[in-house]
PDB file of N, CA and C in Angstrom:
ATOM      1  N   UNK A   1      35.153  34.709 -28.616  1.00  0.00           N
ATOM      2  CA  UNK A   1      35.305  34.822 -30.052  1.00  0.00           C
ATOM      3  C   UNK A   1      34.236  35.775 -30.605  1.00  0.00           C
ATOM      4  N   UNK A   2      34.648  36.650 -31.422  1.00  0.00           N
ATOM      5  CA  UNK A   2      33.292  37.803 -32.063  1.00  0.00           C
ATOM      6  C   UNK A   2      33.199  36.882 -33.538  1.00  0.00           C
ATOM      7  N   UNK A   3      31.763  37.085 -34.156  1.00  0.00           N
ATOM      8  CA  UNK A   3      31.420  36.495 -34.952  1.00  0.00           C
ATOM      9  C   UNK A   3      31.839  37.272 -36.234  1.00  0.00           C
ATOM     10  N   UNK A   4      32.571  37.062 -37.490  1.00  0.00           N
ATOM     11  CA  UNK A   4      32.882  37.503 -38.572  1.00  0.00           C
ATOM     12  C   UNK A   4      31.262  38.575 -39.588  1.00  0.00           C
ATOM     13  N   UNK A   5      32.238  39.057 -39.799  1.00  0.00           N
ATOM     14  CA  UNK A   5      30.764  39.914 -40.785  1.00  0.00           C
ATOM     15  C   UNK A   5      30.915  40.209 -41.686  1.00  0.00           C
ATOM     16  N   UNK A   6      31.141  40.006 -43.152  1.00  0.00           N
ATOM     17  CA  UNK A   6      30.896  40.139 -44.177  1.00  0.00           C
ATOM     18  C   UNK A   6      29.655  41.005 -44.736  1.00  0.00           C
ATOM     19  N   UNK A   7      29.886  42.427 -44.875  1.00  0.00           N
ATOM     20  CA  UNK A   7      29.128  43.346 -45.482  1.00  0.00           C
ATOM     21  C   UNK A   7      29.104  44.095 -46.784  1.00  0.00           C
ATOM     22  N   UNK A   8      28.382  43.438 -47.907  1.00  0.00           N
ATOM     23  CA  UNK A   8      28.234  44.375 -49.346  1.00  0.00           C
ATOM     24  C   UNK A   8      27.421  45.004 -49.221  1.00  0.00           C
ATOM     25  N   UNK A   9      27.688  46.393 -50.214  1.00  0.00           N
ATOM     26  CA  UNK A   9      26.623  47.188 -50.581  1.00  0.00           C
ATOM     27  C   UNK A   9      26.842  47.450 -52.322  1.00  0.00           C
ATOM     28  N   UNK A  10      25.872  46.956 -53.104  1.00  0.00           N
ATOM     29  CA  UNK A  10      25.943  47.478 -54.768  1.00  0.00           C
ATOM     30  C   UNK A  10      25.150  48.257 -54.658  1.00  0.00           C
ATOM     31  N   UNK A  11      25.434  49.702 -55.129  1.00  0.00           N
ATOM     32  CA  UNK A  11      24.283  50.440 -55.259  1.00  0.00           C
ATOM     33  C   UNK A  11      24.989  51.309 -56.774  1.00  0.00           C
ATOM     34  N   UNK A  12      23.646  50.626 -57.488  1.00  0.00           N
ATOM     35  CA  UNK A  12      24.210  51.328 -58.913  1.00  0.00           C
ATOM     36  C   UNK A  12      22.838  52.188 -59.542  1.00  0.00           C
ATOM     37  N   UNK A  13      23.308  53.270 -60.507  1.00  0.00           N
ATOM     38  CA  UNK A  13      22.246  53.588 -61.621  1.00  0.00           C
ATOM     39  C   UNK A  13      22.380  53.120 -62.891  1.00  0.00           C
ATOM     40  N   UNK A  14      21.263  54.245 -63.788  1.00  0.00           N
ATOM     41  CA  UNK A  14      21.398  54.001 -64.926  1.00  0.00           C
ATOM     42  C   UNK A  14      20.631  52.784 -65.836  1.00  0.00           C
ATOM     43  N   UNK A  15      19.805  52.603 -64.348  1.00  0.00           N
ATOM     44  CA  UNK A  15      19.327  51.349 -65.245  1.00  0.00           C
ATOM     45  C   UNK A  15      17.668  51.206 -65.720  1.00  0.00           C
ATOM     46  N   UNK A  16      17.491  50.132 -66.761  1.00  0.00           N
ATOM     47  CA  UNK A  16      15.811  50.622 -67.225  1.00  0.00           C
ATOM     48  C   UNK A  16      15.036  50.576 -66.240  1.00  0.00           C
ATOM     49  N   UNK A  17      13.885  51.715 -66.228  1.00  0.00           N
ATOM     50  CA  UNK A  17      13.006  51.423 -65.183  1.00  0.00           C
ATOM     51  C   UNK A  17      12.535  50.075 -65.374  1.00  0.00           C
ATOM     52  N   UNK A  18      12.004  49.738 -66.374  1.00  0.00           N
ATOM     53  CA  UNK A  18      11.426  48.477 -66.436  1.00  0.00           C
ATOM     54  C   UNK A  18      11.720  47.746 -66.446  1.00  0.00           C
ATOM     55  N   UNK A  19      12.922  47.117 -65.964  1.00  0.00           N
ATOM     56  CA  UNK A  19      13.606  46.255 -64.983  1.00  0.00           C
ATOM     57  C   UNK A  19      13.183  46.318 -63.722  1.00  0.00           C
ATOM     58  N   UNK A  20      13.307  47.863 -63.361  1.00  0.00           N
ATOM     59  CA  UNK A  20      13.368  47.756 -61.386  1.00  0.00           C
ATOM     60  C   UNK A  20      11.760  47.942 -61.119  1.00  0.00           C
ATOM     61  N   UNK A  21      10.691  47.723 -62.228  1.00  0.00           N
ATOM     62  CA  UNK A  21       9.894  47.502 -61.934  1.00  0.00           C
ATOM     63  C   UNK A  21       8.991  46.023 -61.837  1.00  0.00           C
ATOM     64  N   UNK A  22       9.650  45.314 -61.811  1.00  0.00           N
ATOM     65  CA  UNK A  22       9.760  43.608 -61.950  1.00  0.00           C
ATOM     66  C   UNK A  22       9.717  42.986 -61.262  1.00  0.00           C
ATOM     67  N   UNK A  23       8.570  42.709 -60.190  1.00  0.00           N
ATOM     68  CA  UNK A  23       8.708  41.663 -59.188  1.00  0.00           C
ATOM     69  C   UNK A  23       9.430  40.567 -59.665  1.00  0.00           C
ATOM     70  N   UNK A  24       9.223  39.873 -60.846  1.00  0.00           N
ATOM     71  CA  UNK A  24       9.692  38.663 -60.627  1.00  0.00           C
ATOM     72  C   UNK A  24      11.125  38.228 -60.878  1.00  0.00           C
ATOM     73  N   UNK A  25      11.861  39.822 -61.489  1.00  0.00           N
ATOM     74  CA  UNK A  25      13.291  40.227 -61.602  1.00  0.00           C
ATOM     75  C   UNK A  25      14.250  39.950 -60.165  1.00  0.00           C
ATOM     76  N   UNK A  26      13.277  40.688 -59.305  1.00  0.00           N
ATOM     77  CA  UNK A  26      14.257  40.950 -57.953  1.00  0.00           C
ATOM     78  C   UNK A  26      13.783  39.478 -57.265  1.00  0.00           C
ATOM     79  N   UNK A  27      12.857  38.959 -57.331  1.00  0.00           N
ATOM     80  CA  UNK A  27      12.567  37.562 -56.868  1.00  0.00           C
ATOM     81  C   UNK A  27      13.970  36.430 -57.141  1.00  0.00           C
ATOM     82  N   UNK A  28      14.139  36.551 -58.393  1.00  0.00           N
ATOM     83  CA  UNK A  28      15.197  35.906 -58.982  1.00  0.00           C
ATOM     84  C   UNK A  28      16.781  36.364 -58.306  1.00  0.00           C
ATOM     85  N   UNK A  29      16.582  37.732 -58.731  1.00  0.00           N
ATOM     86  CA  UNK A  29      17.823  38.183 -58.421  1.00  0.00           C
ATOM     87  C   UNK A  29      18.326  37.324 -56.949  1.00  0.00           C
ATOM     88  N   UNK A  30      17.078  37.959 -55.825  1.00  0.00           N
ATOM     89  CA  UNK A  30      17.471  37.190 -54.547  1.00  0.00           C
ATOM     90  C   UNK A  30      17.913  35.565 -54.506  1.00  0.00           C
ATOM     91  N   UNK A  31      16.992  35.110 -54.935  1.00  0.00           N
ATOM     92  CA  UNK A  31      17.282  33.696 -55.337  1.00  0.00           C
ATOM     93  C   UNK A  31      18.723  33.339 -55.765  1.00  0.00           C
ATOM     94  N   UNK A  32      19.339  34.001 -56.889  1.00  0.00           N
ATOM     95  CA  UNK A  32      20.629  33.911 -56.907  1.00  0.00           C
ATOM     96  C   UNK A  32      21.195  34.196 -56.943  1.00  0.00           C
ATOM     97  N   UNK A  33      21.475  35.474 -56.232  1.00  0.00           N
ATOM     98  CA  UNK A  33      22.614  36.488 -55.134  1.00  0.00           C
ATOM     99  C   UNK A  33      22.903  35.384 -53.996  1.00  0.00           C
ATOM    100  N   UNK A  34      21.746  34.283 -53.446  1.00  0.00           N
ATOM    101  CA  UNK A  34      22.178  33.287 -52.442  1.00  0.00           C
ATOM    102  C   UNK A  34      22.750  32.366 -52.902  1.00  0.00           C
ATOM    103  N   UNK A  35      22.642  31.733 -54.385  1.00  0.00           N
ATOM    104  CA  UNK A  35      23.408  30.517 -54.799  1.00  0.00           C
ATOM    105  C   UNK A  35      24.725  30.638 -55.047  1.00  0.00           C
ATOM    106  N   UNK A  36      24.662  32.215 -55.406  1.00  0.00           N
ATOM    107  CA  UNK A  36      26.403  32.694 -55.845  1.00  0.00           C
ATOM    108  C   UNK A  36      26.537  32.714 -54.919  1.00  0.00           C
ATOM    109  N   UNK A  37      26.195  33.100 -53.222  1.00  0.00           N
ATOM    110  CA  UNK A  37      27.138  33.038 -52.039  1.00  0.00           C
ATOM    111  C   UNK A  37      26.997  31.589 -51.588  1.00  0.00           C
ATOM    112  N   UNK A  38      26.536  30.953 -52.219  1.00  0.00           N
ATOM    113  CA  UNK A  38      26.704  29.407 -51.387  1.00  0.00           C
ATOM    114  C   UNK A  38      25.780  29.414 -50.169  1.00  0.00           C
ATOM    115  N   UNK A  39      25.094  29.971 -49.952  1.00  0.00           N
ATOM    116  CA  UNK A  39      24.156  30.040 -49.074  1.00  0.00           C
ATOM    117  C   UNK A  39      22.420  29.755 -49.659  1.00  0.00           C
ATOM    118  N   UNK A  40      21.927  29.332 -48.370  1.00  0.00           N
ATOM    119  CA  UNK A  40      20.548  28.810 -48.385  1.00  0.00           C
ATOM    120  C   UNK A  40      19.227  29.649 -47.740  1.00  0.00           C
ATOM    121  N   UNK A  41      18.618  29.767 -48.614  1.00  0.00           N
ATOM    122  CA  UNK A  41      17.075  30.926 -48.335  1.00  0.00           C
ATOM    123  C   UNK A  41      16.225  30.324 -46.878  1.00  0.00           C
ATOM    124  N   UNK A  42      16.518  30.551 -45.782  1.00  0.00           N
ATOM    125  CA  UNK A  42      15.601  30.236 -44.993  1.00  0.00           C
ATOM    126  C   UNK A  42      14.169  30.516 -44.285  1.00  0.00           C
ATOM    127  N   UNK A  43      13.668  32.076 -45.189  1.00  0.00           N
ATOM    128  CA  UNK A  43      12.995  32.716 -44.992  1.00  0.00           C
ATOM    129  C   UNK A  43      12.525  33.469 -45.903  1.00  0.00           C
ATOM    130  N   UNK A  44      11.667  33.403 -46.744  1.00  0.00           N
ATOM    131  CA  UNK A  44      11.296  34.595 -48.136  1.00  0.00           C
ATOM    132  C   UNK A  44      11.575  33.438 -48.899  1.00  0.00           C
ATOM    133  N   UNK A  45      11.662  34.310 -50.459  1.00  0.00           N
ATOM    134  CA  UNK A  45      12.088  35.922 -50.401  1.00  0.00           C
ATOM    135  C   UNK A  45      10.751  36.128 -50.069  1.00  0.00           C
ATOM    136  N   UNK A  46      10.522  37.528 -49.990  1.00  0.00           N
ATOM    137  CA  UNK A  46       9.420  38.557 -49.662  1.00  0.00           C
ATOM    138  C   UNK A  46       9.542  39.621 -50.792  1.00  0.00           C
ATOM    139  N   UNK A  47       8.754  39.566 -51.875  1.00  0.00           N
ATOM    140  CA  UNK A  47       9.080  40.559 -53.038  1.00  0.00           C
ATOM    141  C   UNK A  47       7.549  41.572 -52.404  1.00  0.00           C
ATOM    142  N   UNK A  48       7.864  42.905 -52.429  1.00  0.00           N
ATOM    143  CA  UNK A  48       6.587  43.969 -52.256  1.00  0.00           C
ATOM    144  C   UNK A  48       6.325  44.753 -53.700  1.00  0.00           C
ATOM    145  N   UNK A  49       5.589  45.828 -53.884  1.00  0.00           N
ATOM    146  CA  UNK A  49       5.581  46.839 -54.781  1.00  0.00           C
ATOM    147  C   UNK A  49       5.437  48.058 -53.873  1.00  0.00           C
ATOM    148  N   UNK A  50       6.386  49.034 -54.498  1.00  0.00           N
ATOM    149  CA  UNK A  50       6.590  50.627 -53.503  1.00  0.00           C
ATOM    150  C   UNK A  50       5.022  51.529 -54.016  1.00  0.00           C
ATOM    151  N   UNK A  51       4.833  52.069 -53.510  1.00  0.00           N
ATOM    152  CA  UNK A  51       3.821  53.035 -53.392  1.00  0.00           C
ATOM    153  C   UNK A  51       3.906  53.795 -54.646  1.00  0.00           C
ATOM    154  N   UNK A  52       3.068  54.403 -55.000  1.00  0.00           N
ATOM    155  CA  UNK A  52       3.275  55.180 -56.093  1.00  0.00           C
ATOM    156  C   UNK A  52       4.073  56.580 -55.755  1.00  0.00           C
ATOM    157  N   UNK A  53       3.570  57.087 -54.977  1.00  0.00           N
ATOM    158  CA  UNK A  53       4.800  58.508 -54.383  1.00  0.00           C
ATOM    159  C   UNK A  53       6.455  57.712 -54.288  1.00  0.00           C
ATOM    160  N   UNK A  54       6.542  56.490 -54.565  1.00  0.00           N
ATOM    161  CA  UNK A  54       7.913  55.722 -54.048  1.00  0.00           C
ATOM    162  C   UNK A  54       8.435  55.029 -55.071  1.00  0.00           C
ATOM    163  N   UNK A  55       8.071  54.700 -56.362  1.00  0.00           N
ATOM    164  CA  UNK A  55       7.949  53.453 -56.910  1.00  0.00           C
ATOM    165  C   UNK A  55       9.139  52.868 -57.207  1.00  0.00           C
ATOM    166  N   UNK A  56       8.831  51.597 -57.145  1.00  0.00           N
ATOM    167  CA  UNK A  56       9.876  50.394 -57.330  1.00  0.00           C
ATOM    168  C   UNK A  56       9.734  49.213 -56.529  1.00  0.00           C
ATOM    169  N   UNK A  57      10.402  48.132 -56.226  1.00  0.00           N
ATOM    170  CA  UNK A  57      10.042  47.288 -55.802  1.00  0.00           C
ATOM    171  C   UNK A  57      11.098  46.996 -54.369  1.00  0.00           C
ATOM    172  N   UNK A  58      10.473  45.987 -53.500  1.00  0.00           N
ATOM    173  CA  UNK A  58      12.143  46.087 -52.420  1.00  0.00           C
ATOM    174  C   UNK A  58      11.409  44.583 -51.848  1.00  0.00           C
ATOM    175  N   UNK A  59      12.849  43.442 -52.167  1.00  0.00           N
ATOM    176  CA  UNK A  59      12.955  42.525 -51.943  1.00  0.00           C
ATOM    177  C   UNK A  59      13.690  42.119 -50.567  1.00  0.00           C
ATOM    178  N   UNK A  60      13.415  40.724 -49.580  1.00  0.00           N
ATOM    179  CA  UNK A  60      13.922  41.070 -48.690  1.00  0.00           C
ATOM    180  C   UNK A  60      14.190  39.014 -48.403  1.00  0.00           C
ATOM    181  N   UNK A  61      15.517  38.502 -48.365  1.00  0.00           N
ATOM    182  CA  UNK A  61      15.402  36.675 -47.545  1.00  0.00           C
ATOM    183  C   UNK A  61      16.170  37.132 -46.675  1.00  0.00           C
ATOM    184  N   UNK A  62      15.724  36.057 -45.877  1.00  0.00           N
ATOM    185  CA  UNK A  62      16.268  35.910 -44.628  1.00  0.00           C
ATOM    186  C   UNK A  62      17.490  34.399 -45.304  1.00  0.00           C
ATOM    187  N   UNK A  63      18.988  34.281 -44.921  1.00  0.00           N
ATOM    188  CA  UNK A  63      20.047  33.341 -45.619  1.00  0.00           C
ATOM    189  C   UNK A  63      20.738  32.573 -44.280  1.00  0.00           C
ATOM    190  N   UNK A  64      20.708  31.547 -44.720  1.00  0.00           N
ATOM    191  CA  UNK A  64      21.342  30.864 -43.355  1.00  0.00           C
ATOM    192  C   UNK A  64      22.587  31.353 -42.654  1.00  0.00           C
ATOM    193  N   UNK A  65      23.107  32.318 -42.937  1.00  0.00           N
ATOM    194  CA  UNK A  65      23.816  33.347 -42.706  1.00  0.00           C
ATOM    195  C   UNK A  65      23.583  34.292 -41.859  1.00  0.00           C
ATOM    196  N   UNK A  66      22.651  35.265 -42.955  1.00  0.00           N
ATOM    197  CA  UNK A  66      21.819  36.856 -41.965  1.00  0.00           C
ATOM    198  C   UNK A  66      20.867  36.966 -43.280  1.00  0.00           C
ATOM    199  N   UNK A  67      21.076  38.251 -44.009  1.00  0.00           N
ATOM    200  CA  UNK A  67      20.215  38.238 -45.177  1.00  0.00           C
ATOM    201  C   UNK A  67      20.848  39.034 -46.087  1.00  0.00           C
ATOM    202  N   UNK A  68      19.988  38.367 -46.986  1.00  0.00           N
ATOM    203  CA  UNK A  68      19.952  39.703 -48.217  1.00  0.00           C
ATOM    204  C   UNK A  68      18.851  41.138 -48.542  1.00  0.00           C
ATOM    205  N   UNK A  69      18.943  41.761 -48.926  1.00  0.00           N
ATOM    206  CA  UNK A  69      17.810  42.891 -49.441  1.00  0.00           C
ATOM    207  C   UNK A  69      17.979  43.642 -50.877  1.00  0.00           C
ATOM    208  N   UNK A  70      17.297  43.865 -51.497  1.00  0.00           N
ATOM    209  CA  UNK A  70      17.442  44.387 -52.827  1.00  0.00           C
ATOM    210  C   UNK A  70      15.906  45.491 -52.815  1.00  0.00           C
ATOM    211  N   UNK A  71      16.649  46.981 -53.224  1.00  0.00           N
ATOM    212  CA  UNK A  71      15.553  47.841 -53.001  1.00  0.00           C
ATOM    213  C   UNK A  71      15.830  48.713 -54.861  1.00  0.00           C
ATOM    214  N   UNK A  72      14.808  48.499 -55.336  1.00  0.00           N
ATOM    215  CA  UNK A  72      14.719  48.851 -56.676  1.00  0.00           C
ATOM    216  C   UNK A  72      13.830  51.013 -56.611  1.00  0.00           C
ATOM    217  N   UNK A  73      14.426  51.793 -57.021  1.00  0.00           N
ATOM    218  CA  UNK A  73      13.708  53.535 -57.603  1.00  0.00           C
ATOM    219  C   UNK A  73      13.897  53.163 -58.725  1.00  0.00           C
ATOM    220  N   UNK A  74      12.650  53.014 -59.071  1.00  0.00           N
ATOM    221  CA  UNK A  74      12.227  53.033 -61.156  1.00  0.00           C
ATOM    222  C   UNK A  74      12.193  54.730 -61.592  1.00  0.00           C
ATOM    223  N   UNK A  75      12.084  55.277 -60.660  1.00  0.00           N
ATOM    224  CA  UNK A  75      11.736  56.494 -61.088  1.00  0.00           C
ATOM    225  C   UNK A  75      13.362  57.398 -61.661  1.00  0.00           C
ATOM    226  N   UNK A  76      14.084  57.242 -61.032  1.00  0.00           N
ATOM    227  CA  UNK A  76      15.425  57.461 -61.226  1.00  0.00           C
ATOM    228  C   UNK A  76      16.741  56.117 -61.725  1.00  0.00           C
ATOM    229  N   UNK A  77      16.231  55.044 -61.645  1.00  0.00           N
ATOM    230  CA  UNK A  77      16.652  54.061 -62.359  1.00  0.00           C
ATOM    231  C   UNK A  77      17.824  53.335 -61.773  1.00  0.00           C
ATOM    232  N   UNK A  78      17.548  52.878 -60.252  1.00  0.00           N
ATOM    233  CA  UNK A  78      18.439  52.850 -59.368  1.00  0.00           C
ATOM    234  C   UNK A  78      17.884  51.742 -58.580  1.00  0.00           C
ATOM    235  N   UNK A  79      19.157  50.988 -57.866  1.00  0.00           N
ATOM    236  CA  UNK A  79      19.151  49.906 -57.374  1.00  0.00           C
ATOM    237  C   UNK A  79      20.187  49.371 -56.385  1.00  0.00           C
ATOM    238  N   UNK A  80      19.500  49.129 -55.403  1.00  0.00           N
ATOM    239  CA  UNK A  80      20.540  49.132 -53.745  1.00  0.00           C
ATOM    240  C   UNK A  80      20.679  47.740 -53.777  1.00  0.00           C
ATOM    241  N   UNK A  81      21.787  46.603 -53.487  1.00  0.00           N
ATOM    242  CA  UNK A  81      21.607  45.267 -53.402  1.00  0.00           C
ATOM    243  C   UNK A  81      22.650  45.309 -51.783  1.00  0.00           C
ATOM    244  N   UNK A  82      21.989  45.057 -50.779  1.00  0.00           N
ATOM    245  CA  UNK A  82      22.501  44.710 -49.417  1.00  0.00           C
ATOM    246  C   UNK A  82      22.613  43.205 -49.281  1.00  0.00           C
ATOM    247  N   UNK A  83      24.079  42.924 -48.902  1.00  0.00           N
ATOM    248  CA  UNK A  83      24.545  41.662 -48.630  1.00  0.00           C
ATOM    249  C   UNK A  83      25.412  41.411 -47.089  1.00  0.00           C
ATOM    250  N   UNK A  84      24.228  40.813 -46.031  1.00  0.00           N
ATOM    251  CA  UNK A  84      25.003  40.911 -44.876  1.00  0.00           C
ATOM    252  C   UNK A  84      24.895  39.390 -44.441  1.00  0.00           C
ATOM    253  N   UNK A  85      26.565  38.780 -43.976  1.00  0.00           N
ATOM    254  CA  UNK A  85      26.551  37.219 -43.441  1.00  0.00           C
ATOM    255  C   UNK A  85      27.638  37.483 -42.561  1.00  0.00           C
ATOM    256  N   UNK A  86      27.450  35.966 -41.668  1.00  0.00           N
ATOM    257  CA  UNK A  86      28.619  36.286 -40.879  1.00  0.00           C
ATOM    258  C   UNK A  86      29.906  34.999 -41.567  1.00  0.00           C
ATOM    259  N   UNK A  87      29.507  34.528 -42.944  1.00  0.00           N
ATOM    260  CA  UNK A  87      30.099  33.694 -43.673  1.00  0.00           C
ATOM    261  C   UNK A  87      30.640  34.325 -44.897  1.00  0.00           C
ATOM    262  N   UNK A  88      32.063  33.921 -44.572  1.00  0.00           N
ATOM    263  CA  UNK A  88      32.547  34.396 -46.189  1.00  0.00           C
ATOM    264  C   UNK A  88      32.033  34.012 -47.305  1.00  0.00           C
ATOM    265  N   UNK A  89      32.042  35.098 -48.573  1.00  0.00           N
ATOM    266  CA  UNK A  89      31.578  34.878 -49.705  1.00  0.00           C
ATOM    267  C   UNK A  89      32.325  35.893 -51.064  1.00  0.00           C
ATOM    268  N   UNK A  90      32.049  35.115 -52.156  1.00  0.00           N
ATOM    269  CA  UNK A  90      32.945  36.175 -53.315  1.00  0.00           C
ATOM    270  C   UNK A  90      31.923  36.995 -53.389  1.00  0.00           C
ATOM    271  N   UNK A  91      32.584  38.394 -53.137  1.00  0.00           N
ATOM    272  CA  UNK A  91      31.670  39.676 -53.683  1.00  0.00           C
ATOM    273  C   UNK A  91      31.792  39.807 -55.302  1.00  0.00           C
ATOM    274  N   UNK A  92      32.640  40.163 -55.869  1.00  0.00           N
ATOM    275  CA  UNK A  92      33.371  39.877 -57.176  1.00  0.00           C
ATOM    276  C   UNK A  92      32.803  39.132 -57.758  1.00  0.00           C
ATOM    277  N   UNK A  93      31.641  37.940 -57.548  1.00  0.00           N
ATOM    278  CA  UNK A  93      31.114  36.801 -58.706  1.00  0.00           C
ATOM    279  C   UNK A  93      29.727  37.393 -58.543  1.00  0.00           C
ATOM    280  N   UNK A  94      29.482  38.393 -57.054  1.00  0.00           N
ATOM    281  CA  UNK A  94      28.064  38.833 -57.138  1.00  0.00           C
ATOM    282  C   UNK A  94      28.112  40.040 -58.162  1.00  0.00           C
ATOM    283  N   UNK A  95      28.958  40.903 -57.721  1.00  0.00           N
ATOM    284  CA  UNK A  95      29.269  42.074 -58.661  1.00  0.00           C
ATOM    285  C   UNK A  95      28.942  41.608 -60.147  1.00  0.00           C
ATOM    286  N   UNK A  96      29.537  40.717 -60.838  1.00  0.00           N
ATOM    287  CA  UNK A  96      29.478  40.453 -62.338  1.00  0.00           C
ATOM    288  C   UNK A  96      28.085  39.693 -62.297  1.00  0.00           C
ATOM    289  N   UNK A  97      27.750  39.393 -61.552  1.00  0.00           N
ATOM    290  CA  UNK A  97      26.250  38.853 -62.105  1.00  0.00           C
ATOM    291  C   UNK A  97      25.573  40.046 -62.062  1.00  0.00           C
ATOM    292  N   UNK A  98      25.282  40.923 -61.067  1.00  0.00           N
ATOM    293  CA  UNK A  98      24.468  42.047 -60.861  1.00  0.00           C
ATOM    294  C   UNK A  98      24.171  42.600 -62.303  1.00  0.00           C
ATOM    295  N   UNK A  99      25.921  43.090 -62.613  1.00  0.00           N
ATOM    296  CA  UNK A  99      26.110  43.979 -63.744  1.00  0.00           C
ATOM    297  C   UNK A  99      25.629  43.248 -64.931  1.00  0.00           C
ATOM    298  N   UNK A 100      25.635  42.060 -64.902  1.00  0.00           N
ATOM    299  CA  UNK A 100      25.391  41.395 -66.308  1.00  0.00           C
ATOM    300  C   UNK A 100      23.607  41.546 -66.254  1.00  0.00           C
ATOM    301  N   UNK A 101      23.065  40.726 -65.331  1.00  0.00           N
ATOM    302  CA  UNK A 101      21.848  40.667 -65.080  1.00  0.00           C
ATOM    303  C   UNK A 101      21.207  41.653 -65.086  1.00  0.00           C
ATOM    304  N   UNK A 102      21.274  42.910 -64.517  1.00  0.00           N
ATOM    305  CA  UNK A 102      20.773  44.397 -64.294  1.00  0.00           C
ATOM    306  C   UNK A 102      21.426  45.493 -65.853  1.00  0.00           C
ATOM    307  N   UNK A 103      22.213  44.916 -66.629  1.00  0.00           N
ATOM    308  CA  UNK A 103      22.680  45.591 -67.822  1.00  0.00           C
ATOM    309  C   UNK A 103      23.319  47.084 -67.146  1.00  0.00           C
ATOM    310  N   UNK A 104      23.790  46.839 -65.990  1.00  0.00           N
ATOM    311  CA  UNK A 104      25.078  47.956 -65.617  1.00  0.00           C
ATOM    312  C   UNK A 104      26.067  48.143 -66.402  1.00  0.00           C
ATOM    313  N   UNK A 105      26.275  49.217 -66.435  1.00  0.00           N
ATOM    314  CA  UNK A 105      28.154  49.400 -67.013  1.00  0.00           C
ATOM    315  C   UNK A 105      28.267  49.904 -65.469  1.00  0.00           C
ATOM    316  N   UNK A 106      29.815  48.978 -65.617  1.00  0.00           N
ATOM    317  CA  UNK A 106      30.609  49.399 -64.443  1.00  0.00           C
ATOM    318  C   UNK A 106      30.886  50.626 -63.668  1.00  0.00           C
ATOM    319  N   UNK A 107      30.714  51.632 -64.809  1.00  0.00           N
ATOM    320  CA  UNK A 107      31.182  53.006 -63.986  1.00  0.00           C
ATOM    321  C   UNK A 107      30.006  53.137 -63.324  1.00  0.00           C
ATOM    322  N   UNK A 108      28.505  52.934 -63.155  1.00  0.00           N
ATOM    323  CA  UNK A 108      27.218  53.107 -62.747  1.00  0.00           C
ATOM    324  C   UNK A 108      27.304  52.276 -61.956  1.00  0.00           C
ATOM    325  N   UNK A 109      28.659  51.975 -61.056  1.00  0.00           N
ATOM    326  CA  UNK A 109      28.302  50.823 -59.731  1.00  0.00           C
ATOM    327  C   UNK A 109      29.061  51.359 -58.465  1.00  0.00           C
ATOM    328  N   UNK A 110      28.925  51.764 -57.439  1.00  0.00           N
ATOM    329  CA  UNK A 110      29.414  51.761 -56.322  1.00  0.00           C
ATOM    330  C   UNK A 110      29.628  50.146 -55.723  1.00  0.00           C
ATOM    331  N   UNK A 111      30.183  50.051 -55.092  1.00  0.00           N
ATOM    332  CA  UNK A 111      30.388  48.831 -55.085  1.00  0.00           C
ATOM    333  C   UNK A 111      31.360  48.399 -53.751  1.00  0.00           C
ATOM    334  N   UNK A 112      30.707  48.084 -52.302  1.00  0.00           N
ATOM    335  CA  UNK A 112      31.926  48.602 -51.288  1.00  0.00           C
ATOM    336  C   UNK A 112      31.609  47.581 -50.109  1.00  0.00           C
ATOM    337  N   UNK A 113      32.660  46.937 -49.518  1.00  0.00           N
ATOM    338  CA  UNK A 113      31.980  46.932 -47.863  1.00  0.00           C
ATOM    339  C   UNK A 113      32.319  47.536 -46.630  1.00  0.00           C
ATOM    340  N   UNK A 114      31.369  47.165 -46.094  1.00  0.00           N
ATOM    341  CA  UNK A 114      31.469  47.923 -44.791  1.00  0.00           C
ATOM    342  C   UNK A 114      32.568  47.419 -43.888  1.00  0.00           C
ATOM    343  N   UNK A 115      33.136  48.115 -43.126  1.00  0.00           N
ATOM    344  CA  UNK A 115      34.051  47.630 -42.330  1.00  0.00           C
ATOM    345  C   UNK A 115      33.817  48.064 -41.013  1.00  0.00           C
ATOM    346  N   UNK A 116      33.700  47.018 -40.296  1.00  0.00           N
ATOM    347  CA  UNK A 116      33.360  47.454 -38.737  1.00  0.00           C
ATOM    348  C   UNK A 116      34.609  47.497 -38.048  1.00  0.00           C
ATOM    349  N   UNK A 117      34.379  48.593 -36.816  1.00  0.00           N
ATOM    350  CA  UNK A 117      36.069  48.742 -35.608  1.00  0.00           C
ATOM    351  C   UNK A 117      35.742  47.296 -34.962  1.00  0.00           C
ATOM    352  N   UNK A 118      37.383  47.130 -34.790  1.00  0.00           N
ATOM    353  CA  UNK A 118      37.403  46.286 -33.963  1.00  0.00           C
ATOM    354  C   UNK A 118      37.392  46.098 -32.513  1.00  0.00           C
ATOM    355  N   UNK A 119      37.029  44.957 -31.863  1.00  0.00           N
ATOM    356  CA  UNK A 119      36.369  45.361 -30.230  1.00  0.00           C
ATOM    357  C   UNK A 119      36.345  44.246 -29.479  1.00  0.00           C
ATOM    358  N   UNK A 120      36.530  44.502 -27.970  1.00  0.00           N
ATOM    359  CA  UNK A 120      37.323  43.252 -27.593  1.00  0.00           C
ATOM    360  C   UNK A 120      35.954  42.578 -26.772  1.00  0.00           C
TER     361      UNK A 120
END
């Protein structure tokens, strides 16, 4: 049996720097990017601050699943949210929180998963 994989990627702009400069924004965020998937934090979160040649912040849990990651550029106003499990989950209830929470408009969202070949 191969193990299922469920892969998001939100990667949107447009948004205030001073948001994606917010440790305790993306702390949260992680926190409940896992409750909307029904999943449990077994590790982290781990919130950092980027370098000044880099800035922004990049969050990282480990989910009884696999994990999450959230990598914040204040400088350009941009924000990567990586969602990898081998458990199904609604992308669609993460999507509308993101956008609500992060003050996205929709057209400022990529919004996709990955799809792996299949293999015996």
């Amino acid at each position: 049996m191969i193990t299922q994989r469920f892969h998001y990627i939100f990667d949107a702009w447009g948004i205030s720097p001073k948001n994606l400069n917010n440790k305790k924004l993306v702390d949260s965020l992680l926190k409940d990017v896992s409750k909307i998937c029904k999943m449990r934090i077994i590790g982290g979160p781990l919130v950092v601050q980027g370098m000044e040649y880099n800035p922004g912040i990049s969050g990282f849990c480990i989910i009884d699943f696999s994990h999450i990651s959230i990598h914040t550029f204040s400088g350009p106003g941009e924000v990567c949210v990586d969602i990898f499990s081998c458990k199904p989950f609604n992308p669609e209830e993460v999507k509308k929180y993101l956008l609500k929470k992060l003050k996205v408009k929709a057209k400022n969202l990529f919004f996709f998963q990955v799809n792996y070949p299949s293999r015996r």
